[in-house]
Protein backbone atom coordinates (compact mmCIF):
# COMPACT_ATOMS: atom_id res chain seq x y z
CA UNK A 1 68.89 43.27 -21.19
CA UNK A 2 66.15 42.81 -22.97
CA UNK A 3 65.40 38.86 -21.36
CA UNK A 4 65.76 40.85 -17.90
CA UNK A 5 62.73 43.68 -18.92
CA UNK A 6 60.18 40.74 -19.95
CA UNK A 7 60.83 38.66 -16.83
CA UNK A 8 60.54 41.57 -14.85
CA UNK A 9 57.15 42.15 -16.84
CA UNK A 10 56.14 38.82 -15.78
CA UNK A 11 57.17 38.45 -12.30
CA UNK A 12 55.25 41.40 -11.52
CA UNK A 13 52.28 40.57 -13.51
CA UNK A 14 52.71 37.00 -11.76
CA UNK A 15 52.63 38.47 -8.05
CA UNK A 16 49.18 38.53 -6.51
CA UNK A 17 48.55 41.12 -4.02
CA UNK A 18 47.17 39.04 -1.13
CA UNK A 19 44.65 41.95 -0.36
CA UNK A 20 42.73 41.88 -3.30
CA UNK A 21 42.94 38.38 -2.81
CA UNK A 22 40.90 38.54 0.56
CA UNK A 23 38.39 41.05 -0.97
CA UNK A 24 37.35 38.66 -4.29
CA UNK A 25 37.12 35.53 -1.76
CA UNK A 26 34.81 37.72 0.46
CA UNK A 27 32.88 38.34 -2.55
CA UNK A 28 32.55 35.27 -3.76
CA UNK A 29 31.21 34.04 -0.31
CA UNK A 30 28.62 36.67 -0.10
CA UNK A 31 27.45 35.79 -3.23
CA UNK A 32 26.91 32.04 -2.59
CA UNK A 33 25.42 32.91 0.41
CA UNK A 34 23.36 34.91 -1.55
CA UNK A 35 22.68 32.59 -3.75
CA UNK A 36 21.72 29.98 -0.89
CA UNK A 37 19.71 32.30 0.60
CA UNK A 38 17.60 32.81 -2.75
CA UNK A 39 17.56 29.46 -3.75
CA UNK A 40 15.89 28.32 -0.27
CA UNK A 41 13.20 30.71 -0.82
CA UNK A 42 12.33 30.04 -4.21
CA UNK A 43 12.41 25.75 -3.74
CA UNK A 44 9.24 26.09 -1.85
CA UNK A 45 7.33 28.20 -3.35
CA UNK A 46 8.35 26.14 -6.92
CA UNK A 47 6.97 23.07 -5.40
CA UNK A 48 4.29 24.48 -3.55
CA UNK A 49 2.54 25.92 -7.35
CA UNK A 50 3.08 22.83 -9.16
CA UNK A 51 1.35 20.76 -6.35
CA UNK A 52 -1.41 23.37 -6.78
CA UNK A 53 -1.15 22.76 -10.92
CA UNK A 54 -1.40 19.40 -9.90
CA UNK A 55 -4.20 19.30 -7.67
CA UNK A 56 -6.47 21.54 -10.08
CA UNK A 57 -5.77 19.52 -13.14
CA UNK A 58 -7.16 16.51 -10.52
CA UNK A 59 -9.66 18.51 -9.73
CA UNK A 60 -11.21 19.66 -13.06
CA UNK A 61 -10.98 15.92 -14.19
CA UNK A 62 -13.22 14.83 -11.38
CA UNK A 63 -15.52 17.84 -12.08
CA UNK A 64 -15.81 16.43 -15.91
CA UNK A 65 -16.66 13.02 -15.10
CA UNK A 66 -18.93 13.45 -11.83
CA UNK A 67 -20.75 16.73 -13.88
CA UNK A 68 -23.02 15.01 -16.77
CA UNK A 69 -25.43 12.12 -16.08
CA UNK A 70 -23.96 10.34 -18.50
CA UNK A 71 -20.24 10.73 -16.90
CA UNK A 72 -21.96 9.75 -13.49
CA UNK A 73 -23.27 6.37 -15.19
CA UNK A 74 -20.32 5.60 -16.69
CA UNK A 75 -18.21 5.88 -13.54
CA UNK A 76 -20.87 3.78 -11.32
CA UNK A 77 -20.61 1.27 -14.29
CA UNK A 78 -17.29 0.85 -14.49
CA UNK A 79 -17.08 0.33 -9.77
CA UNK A 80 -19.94 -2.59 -10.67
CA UNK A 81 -17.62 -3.95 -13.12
CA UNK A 82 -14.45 -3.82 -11.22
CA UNK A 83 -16.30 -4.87 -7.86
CA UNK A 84 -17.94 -7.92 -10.07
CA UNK A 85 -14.15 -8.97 -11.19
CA UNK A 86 -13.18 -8.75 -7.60
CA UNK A 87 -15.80 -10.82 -6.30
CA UNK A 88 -15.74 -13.42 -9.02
CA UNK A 89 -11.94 -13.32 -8.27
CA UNK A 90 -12.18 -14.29 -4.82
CA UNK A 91 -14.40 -16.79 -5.70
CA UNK A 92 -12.76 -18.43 -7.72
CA UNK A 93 -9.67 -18.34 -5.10
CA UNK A 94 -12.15 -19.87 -2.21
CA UNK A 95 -13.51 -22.69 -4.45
CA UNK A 96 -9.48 -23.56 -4.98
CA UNK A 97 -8.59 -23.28 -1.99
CA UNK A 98 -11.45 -24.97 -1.01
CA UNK A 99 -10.80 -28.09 -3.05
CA UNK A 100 -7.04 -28.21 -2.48
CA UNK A 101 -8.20 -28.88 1.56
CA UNK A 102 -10.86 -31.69 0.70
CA UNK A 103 -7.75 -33.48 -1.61
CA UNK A 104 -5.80 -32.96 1.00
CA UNK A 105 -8.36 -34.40 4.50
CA UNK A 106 -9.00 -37.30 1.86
CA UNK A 107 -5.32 -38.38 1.04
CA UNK A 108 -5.18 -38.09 5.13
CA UNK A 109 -8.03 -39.75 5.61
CA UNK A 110 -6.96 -42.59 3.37
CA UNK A 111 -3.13 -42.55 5.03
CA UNK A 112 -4.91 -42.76 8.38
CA UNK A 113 -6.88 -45.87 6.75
CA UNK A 114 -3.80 -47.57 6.01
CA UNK A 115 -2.30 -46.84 9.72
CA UNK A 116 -5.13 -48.26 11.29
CA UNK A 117 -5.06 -51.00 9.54
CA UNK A 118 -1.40 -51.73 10.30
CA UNK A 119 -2.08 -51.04 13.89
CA UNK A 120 -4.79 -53.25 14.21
CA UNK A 121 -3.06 -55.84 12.62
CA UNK A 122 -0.60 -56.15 14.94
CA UNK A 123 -3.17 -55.39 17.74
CA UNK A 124 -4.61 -58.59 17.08
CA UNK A 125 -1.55 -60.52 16.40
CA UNK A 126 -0.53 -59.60 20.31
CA UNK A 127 -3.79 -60.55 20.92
CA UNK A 128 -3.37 -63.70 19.79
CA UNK A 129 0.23 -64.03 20.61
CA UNK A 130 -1.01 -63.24 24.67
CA UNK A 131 -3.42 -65.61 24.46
CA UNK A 132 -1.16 -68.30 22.91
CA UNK A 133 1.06 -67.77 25.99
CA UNK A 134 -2.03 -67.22 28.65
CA UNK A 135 -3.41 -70.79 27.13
């Protein structure tokens, strides 16, 4: 008897009453909708203060250099320098490129030499052949 008391203790233990059942699934879907709800509401406003964190920091780093003289001159120093590099840059570039075309129209030039020659050649020995038979 005492094997049928403890499974009767656990079969009804076991048994789930299917309306409280309903009730903590309800629950639990209110509260992720809750949660949803909150968590759309608080995403924007998260990223909207740390793009304005962001944008101040910018802002007060602009404000130190562009402030003093000095931090003015130094700016304007470092543009000339950069816009120097770029222009002795694309200098350089032009003058390559420009020497890579004058090899290049001369090894045509001289290949065009050559073909001339070789057509002129036997230009003249047609020539000479038509006049051979003309004669």
């Amino acid at each position: 008897m005492a094997t049928s008391k403890s499974t009767k203790t656990t079969v009804g233990t076991d048994a789930v009453d299917p309306v409280t059942e309903t009730t903590e699934a309800a629950k639990t879907i209110s509260e992720q909708v809750s949660v949803l709800a909150e968590k759309a509401v608080i995403v924007p406003i998260g990223a909207s203060l740390i793009v304005r964190d962001d944008l101040t920091a910018a802002l007060r780093k602009l404000q130190k250099k562009y402030t003093t003289s000095a931090g003015l001159e130094k700016e304007l120093t470092r543009y000339e320098k950069r816009g120097a590099r770029a222009r002795n840059r694309f200098e350089k570039q032009v003058r390559s490129q420009r020497t890579k075309f004058e090899r290049d129209i001369k090894a045509r030039r001289k290949d065009l030499g050559k073909r001339s020659g070789a057509v002129s050649a036997r230009v003249e020995e047609f020539v000479s052949t038509a006049q051979g038979l003309i004669s």
